[in-house]
PDB file of N, CA and C in Angstrom:
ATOM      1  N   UNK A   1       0.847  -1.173   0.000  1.00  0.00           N
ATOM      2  CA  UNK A   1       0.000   0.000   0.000  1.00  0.00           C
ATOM      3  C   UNK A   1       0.887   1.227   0.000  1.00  0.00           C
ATOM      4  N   UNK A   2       0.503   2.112  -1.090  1.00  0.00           N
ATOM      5  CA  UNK A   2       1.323   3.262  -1.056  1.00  0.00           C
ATOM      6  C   UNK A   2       0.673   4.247  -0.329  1.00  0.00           C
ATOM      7  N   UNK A   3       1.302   4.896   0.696  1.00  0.00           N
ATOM      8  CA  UNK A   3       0.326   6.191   1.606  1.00  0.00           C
ATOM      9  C   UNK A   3       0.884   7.338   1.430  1.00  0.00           C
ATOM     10  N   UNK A   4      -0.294   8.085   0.750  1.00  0.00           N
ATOM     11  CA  UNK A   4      -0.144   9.242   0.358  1.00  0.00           C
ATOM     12  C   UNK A   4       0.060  10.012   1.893  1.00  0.00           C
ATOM     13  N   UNK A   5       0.205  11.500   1.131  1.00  0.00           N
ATOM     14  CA  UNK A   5       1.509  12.543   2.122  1.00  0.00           C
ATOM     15  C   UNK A   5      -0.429  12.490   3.203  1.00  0.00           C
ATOM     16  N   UNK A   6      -1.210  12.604   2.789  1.00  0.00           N
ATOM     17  CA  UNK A   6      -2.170  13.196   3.880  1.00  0.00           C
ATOM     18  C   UNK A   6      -2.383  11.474   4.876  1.00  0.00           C
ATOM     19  N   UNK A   7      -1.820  10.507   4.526  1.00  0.00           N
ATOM     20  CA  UNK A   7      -2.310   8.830   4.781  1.00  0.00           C
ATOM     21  C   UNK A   7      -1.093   9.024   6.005  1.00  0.00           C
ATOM     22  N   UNK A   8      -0.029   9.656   5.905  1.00  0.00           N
ATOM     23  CA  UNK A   8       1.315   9.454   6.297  1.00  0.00           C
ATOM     24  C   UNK A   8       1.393  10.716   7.763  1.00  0.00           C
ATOM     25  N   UNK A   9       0.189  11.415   7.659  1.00  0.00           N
ATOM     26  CA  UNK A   9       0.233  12.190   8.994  1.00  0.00           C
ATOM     27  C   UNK A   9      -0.660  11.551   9.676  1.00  0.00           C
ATOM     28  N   UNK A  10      -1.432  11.048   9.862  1.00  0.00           N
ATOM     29  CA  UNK A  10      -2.390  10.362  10.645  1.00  0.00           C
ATOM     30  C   UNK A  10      -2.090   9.614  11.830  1.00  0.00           C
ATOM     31  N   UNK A  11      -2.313   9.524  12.734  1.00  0.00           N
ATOM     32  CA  UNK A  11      -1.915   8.839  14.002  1.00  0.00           C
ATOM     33  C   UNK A  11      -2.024   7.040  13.550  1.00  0.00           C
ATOM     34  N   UNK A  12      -0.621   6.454  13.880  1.00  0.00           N
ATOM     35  CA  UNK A  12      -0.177   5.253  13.873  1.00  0.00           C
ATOM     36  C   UNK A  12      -1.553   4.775  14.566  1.00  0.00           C
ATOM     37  N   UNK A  13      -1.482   3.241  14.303  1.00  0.00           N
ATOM     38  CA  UNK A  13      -2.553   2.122  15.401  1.00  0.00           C
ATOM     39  C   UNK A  13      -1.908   0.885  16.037  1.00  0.00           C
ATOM     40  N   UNK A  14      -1.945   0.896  17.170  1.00  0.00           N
ATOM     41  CA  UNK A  14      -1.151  -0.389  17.181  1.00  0.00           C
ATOM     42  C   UNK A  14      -1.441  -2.081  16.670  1.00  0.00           C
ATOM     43  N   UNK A  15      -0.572  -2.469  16.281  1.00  0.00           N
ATOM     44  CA  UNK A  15      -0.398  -3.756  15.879  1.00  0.00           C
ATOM     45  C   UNK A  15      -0.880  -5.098  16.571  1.00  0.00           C
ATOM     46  N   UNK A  16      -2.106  -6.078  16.391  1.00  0.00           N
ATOM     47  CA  UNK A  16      -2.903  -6.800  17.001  1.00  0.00           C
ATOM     48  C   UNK A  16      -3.034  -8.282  16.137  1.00  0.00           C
ATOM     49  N   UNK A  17      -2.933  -9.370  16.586  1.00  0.00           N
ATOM     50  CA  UNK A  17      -2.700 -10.939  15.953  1.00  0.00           C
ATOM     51  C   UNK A  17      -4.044 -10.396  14.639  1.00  0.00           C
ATOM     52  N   UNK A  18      -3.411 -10.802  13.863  1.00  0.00           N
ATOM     53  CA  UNK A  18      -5.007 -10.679  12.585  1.00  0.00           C
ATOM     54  C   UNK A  18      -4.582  -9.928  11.773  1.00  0.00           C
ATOM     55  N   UNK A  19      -3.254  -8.689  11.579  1.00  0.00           N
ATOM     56  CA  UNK A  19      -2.984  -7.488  10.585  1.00  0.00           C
ATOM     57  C   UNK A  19      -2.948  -8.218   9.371  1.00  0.00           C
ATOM     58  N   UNK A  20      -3.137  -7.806   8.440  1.00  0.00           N
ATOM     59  CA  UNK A  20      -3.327  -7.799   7.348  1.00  0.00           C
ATOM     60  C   UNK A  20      -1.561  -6.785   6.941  1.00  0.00           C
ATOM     61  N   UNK A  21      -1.326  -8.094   5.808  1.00  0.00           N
ATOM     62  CA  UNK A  21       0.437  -7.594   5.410  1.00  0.00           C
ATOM     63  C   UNK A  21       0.539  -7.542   3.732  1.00  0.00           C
ATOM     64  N   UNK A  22       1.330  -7.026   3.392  1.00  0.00           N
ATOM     65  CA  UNK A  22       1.412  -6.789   2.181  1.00  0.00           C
ATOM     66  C   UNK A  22       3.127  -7.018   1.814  1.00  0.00           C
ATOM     67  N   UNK A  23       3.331  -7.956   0.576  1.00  0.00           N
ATOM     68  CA  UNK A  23       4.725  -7.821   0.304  1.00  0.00           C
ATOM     69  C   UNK A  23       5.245  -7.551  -0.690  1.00  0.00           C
ATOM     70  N   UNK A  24       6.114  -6.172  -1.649  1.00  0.00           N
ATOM     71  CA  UNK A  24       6.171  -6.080  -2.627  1.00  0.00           C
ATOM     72  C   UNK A  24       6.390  -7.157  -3.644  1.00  0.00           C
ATOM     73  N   UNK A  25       6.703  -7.946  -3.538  1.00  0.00           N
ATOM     74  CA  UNK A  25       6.847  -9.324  -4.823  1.00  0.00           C
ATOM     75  C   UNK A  25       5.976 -10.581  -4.065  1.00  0.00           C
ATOM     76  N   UNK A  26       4.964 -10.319  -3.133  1.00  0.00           N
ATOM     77  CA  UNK A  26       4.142 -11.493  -2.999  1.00  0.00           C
ATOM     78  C   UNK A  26       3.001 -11.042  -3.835  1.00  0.00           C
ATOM     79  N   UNK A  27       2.597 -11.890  -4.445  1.00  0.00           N
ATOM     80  CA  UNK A  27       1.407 -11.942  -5.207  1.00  0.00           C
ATOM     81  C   UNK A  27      -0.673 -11.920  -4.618  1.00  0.00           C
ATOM     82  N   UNK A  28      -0.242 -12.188  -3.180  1.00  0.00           N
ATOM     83  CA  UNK A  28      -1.177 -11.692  -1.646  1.00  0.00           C
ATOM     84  C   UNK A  28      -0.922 -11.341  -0.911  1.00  0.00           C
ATOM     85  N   UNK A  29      -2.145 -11.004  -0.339  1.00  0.00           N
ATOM     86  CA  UNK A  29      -1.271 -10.375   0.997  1.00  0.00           C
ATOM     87  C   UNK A  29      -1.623 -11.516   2.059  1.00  0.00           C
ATOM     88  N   UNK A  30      -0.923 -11.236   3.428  1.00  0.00           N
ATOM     89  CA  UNK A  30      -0.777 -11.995   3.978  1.00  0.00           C
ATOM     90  C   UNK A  30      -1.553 -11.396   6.088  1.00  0.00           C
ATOM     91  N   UNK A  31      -1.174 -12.777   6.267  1.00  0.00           N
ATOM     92  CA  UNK A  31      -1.304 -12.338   8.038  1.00  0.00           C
ATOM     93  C   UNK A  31      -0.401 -12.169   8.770  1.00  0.00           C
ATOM     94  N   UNK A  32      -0.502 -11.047   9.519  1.00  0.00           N
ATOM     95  CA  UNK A  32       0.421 -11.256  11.203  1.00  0.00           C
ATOM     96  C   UNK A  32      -0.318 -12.492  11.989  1.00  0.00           C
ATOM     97  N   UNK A  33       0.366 -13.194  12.608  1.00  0.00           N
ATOM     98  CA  UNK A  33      -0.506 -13.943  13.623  1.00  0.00           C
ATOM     99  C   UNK A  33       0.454 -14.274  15.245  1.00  0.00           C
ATOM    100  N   UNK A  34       0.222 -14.760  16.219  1.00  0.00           N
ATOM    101  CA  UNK A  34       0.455 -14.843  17.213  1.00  0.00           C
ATOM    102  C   UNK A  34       0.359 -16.098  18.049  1.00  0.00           C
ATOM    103  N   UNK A  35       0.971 -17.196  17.634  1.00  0.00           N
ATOM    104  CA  UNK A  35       0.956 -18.778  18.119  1.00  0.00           C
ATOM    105  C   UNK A  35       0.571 -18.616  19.462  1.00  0.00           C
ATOM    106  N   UNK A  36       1.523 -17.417  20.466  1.00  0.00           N
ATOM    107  CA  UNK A  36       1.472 -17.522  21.679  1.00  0.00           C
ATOM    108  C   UNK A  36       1.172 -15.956  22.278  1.00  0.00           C
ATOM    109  N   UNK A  37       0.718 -15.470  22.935  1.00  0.00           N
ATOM    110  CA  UNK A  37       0.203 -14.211  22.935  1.00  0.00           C
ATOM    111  C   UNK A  37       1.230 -13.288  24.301  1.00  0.00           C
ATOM    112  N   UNK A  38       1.539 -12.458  24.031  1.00  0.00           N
ATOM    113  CA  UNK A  38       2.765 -11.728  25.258  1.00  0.00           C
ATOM    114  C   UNK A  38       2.162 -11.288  26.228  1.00  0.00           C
ATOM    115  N   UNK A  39       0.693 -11.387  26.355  1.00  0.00           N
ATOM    116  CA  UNK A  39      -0.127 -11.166  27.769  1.00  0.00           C
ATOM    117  C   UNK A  39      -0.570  -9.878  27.702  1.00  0.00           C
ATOM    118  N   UNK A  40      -0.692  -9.375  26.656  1.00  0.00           N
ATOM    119  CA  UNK A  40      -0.641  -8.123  26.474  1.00  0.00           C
ATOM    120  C   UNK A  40      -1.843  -8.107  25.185  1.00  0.00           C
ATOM    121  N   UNK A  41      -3.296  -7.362  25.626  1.00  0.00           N
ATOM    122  CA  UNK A  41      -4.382  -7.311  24.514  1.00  0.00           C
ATOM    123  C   UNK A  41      -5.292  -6.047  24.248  1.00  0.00           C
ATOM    124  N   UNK A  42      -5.391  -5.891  22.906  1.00  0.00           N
ATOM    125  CA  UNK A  42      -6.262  -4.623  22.581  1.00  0.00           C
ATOM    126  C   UNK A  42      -7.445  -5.134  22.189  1.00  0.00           C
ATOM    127  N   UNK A  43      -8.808  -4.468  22.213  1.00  0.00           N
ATOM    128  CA  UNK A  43      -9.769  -5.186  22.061  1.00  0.00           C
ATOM    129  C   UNK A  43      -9.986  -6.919  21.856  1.00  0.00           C
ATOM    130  N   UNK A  44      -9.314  -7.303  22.974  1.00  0.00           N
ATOM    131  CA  UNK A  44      -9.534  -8.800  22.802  1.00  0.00           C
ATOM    132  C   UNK A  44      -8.484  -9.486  22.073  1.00  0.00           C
ATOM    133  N   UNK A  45      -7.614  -8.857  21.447  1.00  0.00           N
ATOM    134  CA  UNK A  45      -6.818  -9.364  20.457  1.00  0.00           C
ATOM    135  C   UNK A  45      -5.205  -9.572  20.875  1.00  0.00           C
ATOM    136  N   UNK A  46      -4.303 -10.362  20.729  1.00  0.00           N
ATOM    137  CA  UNK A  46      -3.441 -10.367  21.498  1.00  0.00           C
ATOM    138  C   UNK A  46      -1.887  -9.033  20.511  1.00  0.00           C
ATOM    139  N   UNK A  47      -1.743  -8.447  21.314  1.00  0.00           N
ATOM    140  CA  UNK A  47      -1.143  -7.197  21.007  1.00  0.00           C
ATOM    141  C   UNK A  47       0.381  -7.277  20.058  1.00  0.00           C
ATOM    142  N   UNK A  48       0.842  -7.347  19.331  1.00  0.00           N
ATOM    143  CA  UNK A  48       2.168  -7.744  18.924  1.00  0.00           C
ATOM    144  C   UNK A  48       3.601  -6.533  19.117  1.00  0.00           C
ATOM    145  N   UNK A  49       4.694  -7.048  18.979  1.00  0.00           N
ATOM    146  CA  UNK A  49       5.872  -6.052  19.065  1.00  0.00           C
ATOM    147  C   UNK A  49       6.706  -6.044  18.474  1.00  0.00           C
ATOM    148  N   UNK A  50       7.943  -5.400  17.974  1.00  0.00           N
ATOM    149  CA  UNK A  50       8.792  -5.216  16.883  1.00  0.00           C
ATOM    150  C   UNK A  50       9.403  -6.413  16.541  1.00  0.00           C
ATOM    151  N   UNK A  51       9.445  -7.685  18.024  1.00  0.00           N
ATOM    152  CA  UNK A  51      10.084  -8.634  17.449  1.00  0.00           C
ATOM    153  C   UNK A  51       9.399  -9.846  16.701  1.00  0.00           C
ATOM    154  N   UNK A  52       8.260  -9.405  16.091  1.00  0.00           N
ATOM    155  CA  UNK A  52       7.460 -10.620  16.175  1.00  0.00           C
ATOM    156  C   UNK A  52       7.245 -10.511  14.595  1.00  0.00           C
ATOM    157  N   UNK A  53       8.503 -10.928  13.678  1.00  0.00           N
ATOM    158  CA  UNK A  53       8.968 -10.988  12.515  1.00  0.00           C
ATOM    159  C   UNK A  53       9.333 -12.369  12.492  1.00  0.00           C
ATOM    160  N   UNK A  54       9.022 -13.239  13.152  1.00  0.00           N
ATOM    161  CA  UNK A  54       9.273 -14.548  12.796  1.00  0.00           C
ATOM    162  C   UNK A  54       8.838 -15.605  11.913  1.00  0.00           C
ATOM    163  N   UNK A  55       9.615 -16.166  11.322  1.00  0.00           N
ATOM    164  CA  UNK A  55       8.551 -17.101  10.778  1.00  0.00           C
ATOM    165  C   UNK A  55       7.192 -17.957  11.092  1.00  0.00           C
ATOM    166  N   UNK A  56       6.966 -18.098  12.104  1.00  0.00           N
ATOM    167  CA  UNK A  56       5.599 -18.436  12.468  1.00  0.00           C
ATOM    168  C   UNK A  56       4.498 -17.419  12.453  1.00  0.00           C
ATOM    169  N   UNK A  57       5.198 -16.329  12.545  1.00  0.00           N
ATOM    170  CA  UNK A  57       4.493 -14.831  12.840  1.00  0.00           C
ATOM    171  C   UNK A  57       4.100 -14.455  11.288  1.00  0.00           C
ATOM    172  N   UNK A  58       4.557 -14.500  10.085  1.00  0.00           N
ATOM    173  CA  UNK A  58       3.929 -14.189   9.119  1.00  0.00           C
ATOM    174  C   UNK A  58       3.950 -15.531   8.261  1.00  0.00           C
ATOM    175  N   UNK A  59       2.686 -15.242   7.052  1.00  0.00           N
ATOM    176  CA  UNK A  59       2.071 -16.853   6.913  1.00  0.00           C
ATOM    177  C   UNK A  59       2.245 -16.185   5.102  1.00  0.00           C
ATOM    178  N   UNK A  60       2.868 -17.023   4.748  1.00  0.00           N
ATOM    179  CA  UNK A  60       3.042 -16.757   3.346  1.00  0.00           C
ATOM    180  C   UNK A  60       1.894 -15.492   2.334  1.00  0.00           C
ATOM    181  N   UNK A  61       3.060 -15.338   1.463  1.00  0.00           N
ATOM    182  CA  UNK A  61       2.212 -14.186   0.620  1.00  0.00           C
ATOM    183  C   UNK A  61       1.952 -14.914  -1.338  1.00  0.00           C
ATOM    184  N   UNK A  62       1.581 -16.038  -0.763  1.00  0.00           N
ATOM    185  CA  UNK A  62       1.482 -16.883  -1.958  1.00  0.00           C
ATOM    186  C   UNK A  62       2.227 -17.574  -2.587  1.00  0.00           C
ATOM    187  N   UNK A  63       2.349 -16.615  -4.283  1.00  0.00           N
ATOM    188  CA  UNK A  63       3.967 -17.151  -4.459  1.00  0.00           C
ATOM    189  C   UNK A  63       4.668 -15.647  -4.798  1.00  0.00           C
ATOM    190  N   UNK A  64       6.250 -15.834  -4.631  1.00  0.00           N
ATOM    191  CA  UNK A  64       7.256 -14.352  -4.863  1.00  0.00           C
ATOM    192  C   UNK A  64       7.228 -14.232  -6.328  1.00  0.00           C
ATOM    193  N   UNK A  65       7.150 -13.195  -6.712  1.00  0.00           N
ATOM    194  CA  UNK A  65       7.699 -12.583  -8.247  1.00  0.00           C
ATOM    195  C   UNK A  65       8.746 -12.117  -8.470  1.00  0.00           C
ATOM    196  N   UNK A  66       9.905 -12.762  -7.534  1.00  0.00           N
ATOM    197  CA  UNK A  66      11.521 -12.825  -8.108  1.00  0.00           C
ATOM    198  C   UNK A  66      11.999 -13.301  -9.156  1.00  0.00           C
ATOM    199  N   UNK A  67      11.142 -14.320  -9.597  1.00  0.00           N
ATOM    200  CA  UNK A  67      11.804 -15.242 -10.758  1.00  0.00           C
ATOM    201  C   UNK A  67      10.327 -15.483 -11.695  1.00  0.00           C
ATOM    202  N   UNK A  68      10.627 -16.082 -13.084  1.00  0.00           N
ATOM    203  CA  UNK A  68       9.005 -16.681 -13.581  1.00  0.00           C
ATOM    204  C   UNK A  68       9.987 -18.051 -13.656  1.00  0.00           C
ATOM    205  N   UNK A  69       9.284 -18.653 -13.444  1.00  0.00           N
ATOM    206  CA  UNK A  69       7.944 -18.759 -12.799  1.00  0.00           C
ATOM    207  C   UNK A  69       8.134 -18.425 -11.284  1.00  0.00           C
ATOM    208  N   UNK A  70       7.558 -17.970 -11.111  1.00  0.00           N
ATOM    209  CA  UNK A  70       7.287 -17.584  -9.262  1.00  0.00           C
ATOM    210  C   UNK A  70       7.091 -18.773  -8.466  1.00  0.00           C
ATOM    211  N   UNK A  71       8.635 -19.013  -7.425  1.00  0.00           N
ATOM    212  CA  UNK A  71       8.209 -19.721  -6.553  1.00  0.00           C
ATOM    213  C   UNK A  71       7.420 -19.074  -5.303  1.00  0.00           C
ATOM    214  N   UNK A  72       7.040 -20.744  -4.589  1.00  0.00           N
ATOM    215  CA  UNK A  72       5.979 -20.320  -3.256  1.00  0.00           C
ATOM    216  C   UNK A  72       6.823 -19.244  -1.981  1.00  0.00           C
ATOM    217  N   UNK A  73       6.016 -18.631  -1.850  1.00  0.00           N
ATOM    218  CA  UNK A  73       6.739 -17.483  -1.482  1.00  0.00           C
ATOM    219  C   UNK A  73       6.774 -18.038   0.266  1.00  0.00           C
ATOM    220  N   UNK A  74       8.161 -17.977   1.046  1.00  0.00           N
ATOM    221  CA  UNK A  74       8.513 -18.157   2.339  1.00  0.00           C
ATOM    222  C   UNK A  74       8.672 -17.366   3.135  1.00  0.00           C
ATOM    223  N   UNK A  75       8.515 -16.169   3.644  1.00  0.00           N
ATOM    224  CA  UNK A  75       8.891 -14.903   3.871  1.00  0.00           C
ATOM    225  C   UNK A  75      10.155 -15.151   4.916  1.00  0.00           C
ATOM    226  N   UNK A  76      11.132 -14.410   4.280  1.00  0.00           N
ATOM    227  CA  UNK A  76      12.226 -14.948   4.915  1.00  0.00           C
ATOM    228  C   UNK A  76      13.079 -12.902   5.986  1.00  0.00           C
ATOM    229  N   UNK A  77      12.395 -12.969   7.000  1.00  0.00           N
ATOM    230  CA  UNK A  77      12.828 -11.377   7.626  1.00  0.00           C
ATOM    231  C   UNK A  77      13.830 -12.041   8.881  1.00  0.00           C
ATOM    232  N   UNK A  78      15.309 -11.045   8.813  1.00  0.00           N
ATOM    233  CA  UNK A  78      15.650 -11.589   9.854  1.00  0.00           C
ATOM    234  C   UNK A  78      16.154 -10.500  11.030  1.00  0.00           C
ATOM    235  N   UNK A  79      15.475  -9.336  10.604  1.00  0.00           N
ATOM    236  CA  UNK A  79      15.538  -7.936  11.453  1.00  0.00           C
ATOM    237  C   UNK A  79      14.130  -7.849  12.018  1.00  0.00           C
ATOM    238  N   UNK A  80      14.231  -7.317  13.361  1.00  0.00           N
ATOM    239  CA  UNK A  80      12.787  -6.637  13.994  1.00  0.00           C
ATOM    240  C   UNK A  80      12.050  -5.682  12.736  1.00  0.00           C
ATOM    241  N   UNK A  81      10.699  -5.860  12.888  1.00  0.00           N
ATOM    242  CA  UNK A  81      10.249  -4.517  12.200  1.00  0.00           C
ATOM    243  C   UNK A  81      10.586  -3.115  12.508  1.00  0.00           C
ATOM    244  N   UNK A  82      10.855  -2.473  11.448  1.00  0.00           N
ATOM    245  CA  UNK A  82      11.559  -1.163  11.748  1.00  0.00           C
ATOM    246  C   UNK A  82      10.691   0.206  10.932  1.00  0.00           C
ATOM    247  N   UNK A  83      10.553   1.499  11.610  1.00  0.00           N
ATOM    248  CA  UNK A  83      10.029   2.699  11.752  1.00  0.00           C
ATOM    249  C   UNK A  83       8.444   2.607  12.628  1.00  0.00           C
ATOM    250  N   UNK A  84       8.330   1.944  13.615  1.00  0.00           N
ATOM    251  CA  UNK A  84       7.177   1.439  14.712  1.00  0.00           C
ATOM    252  C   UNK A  84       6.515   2.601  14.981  1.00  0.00           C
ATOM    253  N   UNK A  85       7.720   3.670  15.275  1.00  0.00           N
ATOM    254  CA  UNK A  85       6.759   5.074  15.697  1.00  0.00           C
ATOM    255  C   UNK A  85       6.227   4.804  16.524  1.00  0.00           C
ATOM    256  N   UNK A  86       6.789   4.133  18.025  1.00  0.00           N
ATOM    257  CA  UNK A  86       6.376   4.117  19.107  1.00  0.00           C
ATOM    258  C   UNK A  86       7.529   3.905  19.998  1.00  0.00           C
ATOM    259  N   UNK A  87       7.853   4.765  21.056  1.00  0.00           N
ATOM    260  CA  UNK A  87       9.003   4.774  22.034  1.00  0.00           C
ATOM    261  C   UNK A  87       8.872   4.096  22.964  1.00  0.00           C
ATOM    262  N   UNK A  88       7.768   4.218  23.749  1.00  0.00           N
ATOM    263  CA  UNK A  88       6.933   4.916  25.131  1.00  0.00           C
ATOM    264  C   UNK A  88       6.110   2.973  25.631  1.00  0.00           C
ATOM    265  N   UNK A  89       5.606   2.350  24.902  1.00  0.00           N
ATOM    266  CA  UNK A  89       4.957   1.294  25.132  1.00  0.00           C
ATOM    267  C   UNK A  89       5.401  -0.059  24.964  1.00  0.00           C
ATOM    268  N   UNK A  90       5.888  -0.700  25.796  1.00  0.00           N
ATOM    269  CA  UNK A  90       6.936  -1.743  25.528  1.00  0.00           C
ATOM    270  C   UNK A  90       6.380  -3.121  25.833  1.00  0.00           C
ATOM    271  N   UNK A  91       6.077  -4.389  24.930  1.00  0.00           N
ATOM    272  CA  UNK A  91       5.731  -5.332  25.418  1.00  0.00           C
ATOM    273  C   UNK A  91       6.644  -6.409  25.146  1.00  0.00           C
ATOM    274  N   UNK A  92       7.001  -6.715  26.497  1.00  0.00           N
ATOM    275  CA  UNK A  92       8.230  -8.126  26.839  1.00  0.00           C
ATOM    276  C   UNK A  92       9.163  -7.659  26.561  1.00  0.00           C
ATOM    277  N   UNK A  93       9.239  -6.021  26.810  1.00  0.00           N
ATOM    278  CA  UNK A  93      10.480  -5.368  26.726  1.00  0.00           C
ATOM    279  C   UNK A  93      10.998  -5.083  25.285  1.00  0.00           C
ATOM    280  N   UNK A  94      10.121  -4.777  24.561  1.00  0.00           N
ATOM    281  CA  UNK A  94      10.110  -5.005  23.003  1.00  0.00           C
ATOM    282  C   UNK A  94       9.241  -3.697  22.743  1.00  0.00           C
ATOM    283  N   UNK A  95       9.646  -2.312  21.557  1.00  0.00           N
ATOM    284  CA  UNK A  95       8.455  -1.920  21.342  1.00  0.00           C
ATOM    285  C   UNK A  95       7.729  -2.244  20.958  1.00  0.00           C
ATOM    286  N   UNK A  96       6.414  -1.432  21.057  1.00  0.00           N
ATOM    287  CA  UNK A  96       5.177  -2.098  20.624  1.00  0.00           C
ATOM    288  C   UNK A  96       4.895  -1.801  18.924  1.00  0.00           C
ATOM    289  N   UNK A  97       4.374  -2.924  18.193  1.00  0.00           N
ATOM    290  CA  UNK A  97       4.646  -2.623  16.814  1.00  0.00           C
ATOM    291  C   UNK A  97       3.279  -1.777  16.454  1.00  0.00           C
ATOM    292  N   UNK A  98       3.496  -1.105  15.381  1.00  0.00           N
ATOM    293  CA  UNK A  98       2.278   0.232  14.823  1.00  0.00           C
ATOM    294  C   UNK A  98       2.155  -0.232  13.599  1.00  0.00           C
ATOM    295  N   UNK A  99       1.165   0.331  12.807  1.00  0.00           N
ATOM    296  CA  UNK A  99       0.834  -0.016  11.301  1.00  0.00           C
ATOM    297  C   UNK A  99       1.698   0.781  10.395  1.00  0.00           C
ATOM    298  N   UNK A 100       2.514   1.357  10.731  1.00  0.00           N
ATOM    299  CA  UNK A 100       3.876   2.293  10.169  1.00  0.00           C
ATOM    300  C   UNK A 100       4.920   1.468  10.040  1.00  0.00           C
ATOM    301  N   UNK A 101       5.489   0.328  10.437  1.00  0.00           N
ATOM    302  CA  UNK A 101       5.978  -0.069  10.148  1.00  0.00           C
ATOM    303  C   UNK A 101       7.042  -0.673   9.345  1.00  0.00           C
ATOM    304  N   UNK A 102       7.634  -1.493   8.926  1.00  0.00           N
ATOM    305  CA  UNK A 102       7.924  -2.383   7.630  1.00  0.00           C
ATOM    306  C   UNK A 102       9.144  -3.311   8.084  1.00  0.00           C
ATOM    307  N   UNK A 103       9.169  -4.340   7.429  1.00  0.00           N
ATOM    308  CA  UNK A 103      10.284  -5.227   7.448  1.00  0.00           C
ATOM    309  C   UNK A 103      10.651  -5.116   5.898  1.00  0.00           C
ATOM    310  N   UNK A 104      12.017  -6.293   5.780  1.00  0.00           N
ATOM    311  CA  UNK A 104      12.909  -6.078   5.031  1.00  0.00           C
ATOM    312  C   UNK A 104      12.741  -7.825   4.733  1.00  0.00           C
ATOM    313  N   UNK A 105      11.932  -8.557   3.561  1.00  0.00           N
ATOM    314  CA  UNK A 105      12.870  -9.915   3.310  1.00  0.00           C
ATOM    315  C   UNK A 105      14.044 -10.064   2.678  1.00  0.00           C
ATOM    316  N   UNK A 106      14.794 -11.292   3.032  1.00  0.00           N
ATOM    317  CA  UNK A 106      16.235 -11.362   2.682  1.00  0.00           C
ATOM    318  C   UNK A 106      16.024 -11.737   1.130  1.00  0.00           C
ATOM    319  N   UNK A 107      14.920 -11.695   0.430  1.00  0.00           N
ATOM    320  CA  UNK A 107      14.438 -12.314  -1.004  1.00  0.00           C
ATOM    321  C   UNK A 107      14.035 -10.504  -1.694  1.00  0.00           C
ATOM    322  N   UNK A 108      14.359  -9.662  -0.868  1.00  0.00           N
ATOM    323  CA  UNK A 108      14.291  -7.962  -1.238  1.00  0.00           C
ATOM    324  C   UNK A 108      12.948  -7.460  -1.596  1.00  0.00           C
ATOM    325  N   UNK A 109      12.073  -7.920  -0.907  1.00  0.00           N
ATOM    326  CA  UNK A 109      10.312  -7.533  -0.800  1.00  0.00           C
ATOM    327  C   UNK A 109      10.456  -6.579   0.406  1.00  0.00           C
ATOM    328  N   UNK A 110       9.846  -5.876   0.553  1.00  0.00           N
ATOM    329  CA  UNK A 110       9.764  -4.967   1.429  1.00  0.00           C
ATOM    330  C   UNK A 110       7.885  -5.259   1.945  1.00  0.00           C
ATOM    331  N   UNK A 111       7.607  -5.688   2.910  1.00  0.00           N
ATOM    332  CA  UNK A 111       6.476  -5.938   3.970  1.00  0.00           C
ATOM    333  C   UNK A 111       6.042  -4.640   4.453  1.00  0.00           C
ATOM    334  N   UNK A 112       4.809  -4.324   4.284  1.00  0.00           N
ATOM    335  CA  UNK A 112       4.320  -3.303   5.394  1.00  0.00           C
ATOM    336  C   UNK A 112       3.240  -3.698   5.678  1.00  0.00           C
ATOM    337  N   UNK A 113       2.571  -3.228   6.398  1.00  0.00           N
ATOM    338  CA  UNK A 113       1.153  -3.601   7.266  1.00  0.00           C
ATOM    339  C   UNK A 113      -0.046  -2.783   6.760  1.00  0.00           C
ATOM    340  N   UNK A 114      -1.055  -3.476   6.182  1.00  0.00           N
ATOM    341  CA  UNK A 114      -2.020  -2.739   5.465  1.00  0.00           C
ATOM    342  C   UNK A 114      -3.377  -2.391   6.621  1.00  0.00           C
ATOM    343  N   UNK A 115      -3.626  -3.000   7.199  1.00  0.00           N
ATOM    344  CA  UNK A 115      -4.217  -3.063   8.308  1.00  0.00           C
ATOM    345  C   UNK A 115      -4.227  -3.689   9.842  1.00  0.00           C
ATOM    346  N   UNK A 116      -4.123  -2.673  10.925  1.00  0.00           N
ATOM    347  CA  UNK A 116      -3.755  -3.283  11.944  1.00  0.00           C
ATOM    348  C   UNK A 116      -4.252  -4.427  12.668  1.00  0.00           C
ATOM    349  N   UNK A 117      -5.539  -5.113  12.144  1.00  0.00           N
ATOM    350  CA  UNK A 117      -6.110  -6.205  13.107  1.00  0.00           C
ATOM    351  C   UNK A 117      -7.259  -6.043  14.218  1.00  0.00           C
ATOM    352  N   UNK A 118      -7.197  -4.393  14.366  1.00  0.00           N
ATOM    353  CA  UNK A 118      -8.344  -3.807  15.423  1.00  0.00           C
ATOM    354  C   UNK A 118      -9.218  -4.203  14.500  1.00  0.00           C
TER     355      UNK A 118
END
């Protein structure tokens, strides 16, 4: 999702098991999800944080458009999500992740969060 200059002042939301992800060379988009929850919940939902870039944590984006034919896409991130735009709220000692976001796959897709899951 590209966010325009008026999309890009708007107050961040925080990040909740269910976001909805987007990856430049996945062909869908995909989920955040949360196997195990940090005890920590926004409307019912279990709350996520910068480190929760793991592979269990995001669920494929179909297949990648690195190559044709496009293999099944693995999302392969091995950095926290980075630009959170949150200092102040820390869960498991981790900031808390925002829909501002983005990760980095090591396959050069760039991930951002299309919707937070509230």
């Amino acid at each position: 999702m590209d966010r325009s200059i008026e999309d890009k002042n708007r107050l961040s939301e925080y990040v909740v098991t269910g976001a909805t992800l987007h990856c430049t060379l996945g062909a869908a988009p995909s989920t955040l999800v949360m196997p195990v929850s940090h005890g920590v919940f926004l409307k019912g939902k279990p709350q996520c944080n910068v480190d929760d870039i793991k592979p269990i944590n995001i669920l494929s984006f179909g297949t990648c458009n690195i190559s044709n034919p496009p293999p099944t896409c693995i999302p392969m991130v091995k950095k926290p999500w980075v630009n959170a735009f949150d200092t102040t709220l820390l869960i498991d000692d981790e900031k808390a992740l925002t829909d501002s976001a983005h990760a980095f796959c090591a396959l050069g897709g760039i991930i951002s969060i299309e919707t937070s899951g509230q």
